[in-house]
C-alpha atoms as a PDB file:
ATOM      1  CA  UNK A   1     -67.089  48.556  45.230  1.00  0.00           C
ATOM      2  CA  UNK A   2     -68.340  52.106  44.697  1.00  0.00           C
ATOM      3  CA  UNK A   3     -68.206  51.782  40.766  1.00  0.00           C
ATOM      4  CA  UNK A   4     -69.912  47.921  40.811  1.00  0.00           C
ATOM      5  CA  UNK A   5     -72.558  50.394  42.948  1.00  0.00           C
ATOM      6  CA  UNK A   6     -73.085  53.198  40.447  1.00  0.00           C
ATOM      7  CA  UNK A   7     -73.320  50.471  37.989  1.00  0.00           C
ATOM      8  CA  UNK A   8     -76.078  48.538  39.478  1.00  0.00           C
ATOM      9  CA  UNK A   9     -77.905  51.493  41.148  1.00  0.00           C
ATOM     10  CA  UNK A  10     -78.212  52.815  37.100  1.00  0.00           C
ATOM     11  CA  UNK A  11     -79.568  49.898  35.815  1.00  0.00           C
ATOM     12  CA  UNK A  12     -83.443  49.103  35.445  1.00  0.00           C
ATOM     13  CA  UNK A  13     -83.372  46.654  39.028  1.00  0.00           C
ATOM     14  CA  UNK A  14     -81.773  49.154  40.831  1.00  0.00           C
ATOM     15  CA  UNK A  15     -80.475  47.843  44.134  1.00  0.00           C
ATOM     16  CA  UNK A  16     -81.264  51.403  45.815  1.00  0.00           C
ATOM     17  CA  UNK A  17     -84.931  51.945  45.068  1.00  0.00           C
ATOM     18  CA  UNK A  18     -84.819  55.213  44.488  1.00  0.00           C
ATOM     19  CA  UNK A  19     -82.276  55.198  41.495  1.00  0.00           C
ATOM     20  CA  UNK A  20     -82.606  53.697  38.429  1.00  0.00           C
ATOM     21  CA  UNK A  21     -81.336  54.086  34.843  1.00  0.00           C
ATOM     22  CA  UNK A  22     -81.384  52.899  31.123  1.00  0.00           C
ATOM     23  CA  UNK A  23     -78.718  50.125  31.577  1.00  0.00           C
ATOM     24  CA  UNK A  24     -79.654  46.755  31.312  1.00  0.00           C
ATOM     25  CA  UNK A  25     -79.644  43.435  33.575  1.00  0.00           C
ATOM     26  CA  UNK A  26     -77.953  41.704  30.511  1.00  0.00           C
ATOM     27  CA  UNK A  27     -75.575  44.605  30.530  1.00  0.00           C
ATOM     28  CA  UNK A  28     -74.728  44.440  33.865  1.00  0.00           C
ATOM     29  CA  UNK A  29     -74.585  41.089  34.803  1.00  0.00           C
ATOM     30  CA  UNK A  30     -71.766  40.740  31.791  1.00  0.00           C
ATOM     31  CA  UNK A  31     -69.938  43.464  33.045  1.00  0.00           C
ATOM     32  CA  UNK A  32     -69.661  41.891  36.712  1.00  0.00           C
ATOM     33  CA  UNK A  33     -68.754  38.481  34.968  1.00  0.00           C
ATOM     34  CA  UNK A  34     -66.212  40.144  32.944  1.00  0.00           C
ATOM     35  CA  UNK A  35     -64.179  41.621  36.363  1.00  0.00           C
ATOM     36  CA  UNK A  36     -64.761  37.959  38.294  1.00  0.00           C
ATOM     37  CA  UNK A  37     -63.213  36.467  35.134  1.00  0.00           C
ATOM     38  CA  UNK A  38     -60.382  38.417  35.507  1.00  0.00           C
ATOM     39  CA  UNK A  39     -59.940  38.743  38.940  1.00  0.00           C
ATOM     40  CA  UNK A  40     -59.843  34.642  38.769  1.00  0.00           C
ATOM     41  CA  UNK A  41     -57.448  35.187  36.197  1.00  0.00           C
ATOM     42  CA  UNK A  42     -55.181  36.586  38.382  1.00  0.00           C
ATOM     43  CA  UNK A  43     -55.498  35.080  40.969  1.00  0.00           C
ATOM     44  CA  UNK A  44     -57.710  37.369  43.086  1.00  0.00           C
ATOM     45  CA  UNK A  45     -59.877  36.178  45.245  1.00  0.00           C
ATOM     46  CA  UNK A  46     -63.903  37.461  45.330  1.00  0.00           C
ATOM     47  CA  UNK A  47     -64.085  39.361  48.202  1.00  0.00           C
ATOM     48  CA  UNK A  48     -66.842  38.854  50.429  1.00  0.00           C
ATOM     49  CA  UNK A  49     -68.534  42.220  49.990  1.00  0.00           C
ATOM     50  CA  UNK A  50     -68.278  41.728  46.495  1.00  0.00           C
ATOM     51  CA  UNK A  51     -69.746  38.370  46.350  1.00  0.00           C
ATOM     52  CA  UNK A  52     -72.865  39.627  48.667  1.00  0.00           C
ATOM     53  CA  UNK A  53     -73.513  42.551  46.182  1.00  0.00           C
ATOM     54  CA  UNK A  54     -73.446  40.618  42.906  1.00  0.00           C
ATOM     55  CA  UNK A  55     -75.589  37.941  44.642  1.00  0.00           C
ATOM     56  CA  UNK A  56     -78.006  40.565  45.501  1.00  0.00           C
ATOM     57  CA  UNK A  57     -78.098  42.182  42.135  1.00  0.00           C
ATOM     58  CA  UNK A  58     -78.689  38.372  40.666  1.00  0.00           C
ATOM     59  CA  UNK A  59     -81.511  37.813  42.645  1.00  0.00           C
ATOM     60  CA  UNK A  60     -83.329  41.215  42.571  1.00  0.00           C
ATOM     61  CA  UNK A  61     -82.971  40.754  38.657  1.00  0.00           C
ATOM     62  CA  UNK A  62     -84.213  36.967  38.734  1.00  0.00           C
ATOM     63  CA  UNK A  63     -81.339  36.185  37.211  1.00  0.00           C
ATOM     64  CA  UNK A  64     -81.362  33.045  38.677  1.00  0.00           C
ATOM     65  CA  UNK A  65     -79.696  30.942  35.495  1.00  0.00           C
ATOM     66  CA  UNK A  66     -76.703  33.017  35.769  1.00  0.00           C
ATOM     67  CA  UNK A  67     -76.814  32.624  40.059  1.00  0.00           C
ATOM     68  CA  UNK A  68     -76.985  28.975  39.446  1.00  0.00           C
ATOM     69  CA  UNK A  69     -74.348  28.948  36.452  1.00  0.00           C
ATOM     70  CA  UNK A  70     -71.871  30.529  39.313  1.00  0.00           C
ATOM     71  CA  UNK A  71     -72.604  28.105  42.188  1.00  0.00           C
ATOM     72  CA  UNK A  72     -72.434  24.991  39.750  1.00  0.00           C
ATOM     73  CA  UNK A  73     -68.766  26.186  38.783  1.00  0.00           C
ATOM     74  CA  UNK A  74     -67.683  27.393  42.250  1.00  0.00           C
ATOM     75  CA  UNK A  75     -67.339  30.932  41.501  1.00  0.00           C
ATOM     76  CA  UNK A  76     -69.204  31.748  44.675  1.00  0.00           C
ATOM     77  CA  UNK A  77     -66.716  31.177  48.054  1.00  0.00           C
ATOM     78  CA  UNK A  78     -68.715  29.298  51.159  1.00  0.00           C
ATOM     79  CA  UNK A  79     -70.425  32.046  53.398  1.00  0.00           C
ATOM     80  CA  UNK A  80     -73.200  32.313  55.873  1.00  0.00           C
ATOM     81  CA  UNK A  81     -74.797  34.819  53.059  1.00  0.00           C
ATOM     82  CA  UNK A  82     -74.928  32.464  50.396  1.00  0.00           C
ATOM     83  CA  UNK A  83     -76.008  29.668  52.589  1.00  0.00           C
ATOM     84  CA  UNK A  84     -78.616  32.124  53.677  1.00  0.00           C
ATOM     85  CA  UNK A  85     -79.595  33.144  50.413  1.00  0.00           C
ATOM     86  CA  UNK A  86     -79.959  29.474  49.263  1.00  0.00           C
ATOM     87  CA  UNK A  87     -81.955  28.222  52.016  1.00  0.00           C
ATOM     88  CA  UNK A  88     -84.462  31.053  51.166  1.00  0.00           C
ATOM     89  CA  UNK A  89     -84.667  30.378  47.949  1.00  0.00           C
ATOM     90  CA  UNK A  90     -85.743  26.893  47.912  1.00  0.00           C
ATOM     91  CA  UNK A  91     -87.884  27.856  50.993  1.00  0.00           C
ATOM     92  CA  UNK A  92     -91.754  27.125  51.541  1.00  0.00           C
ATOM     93  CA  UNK A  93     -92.359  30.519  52.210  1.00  0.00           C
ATOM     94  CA  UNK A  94     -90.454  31.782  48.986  1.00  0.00           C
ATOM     95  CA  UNK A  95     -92.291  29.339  47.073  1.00  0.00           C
ATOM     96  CA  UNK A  96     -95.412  31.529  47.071  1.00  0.00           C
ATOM     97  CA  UNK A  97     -93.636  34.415  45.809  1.00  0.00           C
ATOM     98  CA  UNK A  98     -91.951  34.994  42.621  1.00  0.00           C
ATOM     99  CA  UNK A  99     -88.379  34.328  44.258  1.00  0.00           C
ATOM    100  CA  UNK A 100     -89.349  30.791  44.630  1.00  0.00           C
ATOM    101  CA  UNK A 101     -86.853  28.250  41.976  1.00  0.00           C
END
């Protein structure tokens, strides 16, 4: 978890405002797909605190092709997070805002 942090928190959307670094979102994001393709691989399941950063990174990034690329082929596992994170998504409120899609 600690190096998926370091890794996000130096890239340019930063999950921790006050960090930031050269790495990119393209970067990143391929590097997180790269360990859930493997963990599946092996059989590992996401864990949930893994699954809740990603999803975080995705959506701080507007990443939201890649978000919807996992949820179409079930790489995300059914939590109250995600359902959260859906439902405000596709919200009125969020569709005044640039998270709206």
């Amino acid at each position: 978890m600690d190096l998926f942090k370091d890794l996000i928190n130096n890239s340019v959307c930063p999950l921790d405002k006050n960090m930031g670094g050269p790495l990119k979102v393209r970067y990143v994001c391929a590097v997180i797909l790269e360990f859930i393709r493997c963990i599946y691989e092996n059989g590992i399941p996401l864990q949930p605190q893994q699954q809740t950063l990603f999803l975080g990174f995705l959506l701080l990034a507007k990443e939201y092709a890649l978000l919807h690329q996992m949820l179409q082929f079930h790489v995300c596992n059914d939590s109250l997070e995600l359902a959260k994170i859906l439902v405000t998504l596709g919200s009125k409120a969020a569709s005044s805002t640039a998270t709206y899609y």
